[in-house]
N, C-alpha and C. Protein backbone atom coordinates (compact mmCIF):
# COMPACT_ATOMS: atom_id res chain seq x y z
N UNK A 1 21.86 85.33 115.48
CA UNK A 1 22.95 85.43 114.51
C UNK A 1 23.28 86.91 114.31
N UNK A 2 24.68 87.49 114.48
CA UNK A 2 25.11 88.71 114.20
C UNK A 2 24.79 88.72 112.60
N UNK A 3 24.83 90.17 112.04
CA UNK A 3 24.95 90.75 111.01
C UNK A 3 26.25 90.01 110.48
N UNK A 4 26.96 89.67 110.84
CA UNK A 4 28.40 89.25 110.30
C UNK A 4 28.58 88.14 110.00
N UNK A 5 27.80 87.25 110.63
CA UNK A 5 27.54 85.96 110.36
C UNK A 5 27.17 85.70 109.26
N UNK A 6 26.73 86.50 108.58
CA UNK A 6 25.93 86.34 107.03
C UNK A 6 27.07 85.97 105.98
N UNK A 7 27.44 86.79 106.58
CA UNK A 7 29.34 87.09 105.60
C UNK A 7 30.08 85.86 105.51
N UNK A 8 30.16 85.72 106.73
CA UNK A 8 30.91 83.84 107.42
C UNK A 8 30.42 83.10 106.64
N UNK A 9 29.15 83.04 107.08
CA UNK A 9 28.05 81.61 106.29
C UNK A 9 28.22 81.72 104.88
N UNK A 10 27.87 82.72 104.29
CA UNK A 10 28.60 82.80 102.84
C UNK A 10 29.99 82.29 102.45
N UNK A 11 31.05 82.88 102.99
CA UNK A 11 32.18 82.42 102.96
C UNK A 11 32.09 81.22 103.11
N UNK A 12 31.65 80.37 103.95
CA UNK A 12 32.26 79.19 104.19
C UNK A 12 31.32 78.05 103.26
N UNK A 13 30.40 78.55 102.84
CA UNK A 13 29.16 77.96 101.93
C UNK A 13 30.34 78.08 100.70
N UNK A 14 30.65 78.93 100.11
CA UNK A 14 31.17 78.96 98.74
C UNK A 14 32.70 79.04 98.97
N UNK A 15 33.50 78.95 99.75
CA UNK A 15 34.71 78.98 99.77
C UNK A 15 35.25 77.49 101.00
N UNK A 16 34.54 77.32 101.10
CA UNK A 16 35.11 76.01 102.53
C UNK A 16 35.30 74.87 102.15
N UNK A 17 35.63 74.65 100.84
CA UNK A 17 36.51 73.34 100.34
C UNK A 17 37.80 73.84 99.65
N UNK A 18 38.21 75.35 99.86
CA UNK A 18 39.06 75.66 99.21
C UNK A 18 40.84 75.29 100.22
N UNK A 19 41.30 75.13 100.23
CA UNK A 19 42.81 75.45 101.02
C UNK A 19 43.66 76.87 100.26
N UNK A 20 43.97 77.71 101.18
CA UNK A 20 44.25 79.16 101.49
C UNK A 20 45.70 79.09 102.16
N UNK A 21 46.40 79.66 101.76
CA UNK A 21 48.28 80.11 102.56
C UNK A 21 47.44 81.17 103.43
N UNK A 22 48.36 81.24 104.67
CA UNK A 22 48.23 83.02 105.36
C UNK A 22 48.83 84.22 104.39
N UNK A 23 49.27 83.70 103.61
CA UNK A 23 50.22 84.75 102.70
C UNK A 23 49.35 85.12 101.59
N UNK A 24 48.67 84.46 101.26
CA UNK A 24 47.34 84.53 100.31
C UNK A 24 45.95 85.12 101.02
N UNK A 25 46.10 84.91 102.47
CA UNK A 25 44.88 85.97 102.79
C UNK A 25 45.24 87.14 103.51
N UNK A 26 46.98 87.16 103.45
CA UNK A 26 47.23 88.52 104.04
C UNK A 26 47.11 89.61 102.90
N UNK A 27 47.76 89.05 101.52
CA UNK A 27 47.85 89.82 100.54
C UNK A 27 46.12 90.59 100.08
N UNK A 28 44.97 89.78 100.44
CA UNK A 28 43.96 89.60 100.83
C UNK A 28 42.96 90.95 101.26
N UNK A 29 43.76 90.82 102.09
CA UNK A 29 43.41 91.68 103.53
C UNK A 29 43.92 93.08 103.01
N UNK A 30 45.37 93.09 102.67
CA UNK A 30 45.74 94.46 102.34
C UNK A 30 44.92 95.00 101.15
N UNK A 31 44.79 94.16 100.19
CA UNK A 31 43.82 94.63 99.21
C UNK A 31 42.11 95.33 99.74
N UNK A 32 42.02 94.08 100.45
CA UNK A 32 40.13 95.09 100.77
C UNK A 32 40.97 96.53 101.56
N UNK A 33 41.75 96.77 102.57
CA UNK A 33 42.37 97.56 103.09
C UNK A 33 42.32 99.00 102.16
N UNK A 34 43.00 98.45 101.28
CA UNK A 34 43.31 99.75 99.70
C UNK A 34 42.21 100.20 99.23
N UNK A 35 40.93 99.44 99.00
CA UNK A 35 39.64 100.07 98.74
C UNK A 35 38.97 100.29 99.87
N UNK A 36 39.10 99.96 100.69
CA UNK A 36 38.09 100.56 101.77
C UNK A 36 38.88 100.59 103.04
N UNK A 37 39.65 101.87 103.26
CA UNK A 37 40.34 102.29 104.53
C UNK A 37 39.95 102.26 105.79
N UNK A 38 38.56 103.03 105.48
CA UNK A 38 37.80 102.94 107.20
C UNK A 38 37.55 101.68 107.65
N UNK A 39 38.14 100.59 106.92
CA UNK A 39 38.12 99.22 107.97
C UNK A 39 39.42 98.80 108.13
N UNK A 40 40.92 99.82 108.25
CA UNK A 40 42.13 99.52 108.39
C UNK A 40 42.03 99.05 109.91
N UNK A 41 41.53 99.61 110.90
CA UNK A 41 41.72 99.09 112.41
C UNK A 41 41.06 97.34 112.33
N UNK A 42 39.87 97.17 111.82
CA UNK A 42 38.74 96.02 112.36
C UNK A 42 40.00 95.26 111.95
N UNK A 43 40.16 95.42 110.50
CA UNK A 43 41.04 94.48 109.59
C UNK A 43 42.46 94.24 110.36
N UNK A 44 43.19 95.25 110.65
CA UNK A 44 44.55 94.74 111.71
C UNK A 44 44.24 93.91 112.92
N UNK A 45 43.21 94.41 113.54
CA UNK A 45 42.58 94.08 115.01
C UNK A 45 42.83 92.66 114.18
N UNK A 46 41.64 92.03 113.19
CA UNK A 46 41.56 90.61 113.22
C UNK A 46 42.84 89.76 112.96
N UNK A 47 43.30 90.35 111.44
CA UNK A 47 45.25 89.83 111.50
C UNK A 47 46.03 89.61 112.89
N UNK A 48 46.10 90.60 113.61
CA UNK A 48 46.76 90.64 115.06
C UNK A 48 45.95 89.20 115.72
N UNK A 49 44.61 89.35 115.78
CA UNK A 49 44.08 88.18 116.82
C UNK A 49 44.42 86.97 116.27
N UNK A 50 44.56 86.50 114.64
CA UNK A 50 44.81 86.05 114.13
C UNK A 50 46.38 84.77 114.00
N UNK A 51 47.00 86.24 114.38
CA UNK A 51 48.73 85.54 114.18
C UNK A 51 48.68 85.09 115.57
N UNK A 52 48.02 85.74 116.79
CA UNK A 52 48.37 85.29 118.41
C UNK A 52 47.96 84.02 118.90
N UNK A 53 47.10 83.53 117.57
CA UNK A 53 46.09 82.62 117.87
C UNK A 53 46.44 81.12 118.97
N UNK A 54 47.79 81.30 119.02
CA UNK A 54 48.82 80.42 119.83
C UNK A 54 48.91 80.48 120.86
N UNK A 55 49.34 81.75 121.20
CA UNK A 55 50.18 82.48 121.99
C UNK A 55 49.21 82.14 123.58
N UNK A 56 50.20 81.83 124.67
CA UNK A 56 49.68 81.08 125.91
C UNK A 56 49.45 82.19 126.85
N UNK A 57 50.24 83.82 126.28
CA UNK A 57 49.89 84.50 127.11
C UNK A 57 48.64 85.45 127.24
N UNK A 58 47.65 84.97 126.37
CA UNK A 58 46.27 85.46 126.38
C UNK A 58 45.19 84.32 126.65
C-alpha cells in the first residue's frame, strides 16, 4: 500500500456514501490549492487526468 492510500482509505471510509458534483470538488481542489501551493502541479496533473477520463485518445 502507497503512503497515499491512507488518504483514499480514509476518504472513502468516511466520505463514500456521500454523492459529490465535479463543481463541488473542483471548487474543492482550488481551495486546498490556496492553502497549500506547492501542490498546484500534483493537484492540476489529477483535475487534467480527471476531466480526460473519457477521452479514446489516451
Amino acid at each position: 500500500m502507497y503512503f497515499t492510500d491512507r488518504g483514499i482509505e480514509e476518504l472513502a471510509a468516511r466520505r463514500g456514501e456521500e454523492e459529490v458534483s465535479f463543481e463541488w470538488l473542483a471548487e474543492q481542489l482550488r481551495t486546498f490549492v490556496d492553502l497549500n501551493p506547492e501542490f498546484e502541479t500534483p493537484v492540476e496533473r489529477l483535475a487534467t487526468w480527471l476531466a480526460r477520463l473519457d477521452d479514446d485518445d489516451e
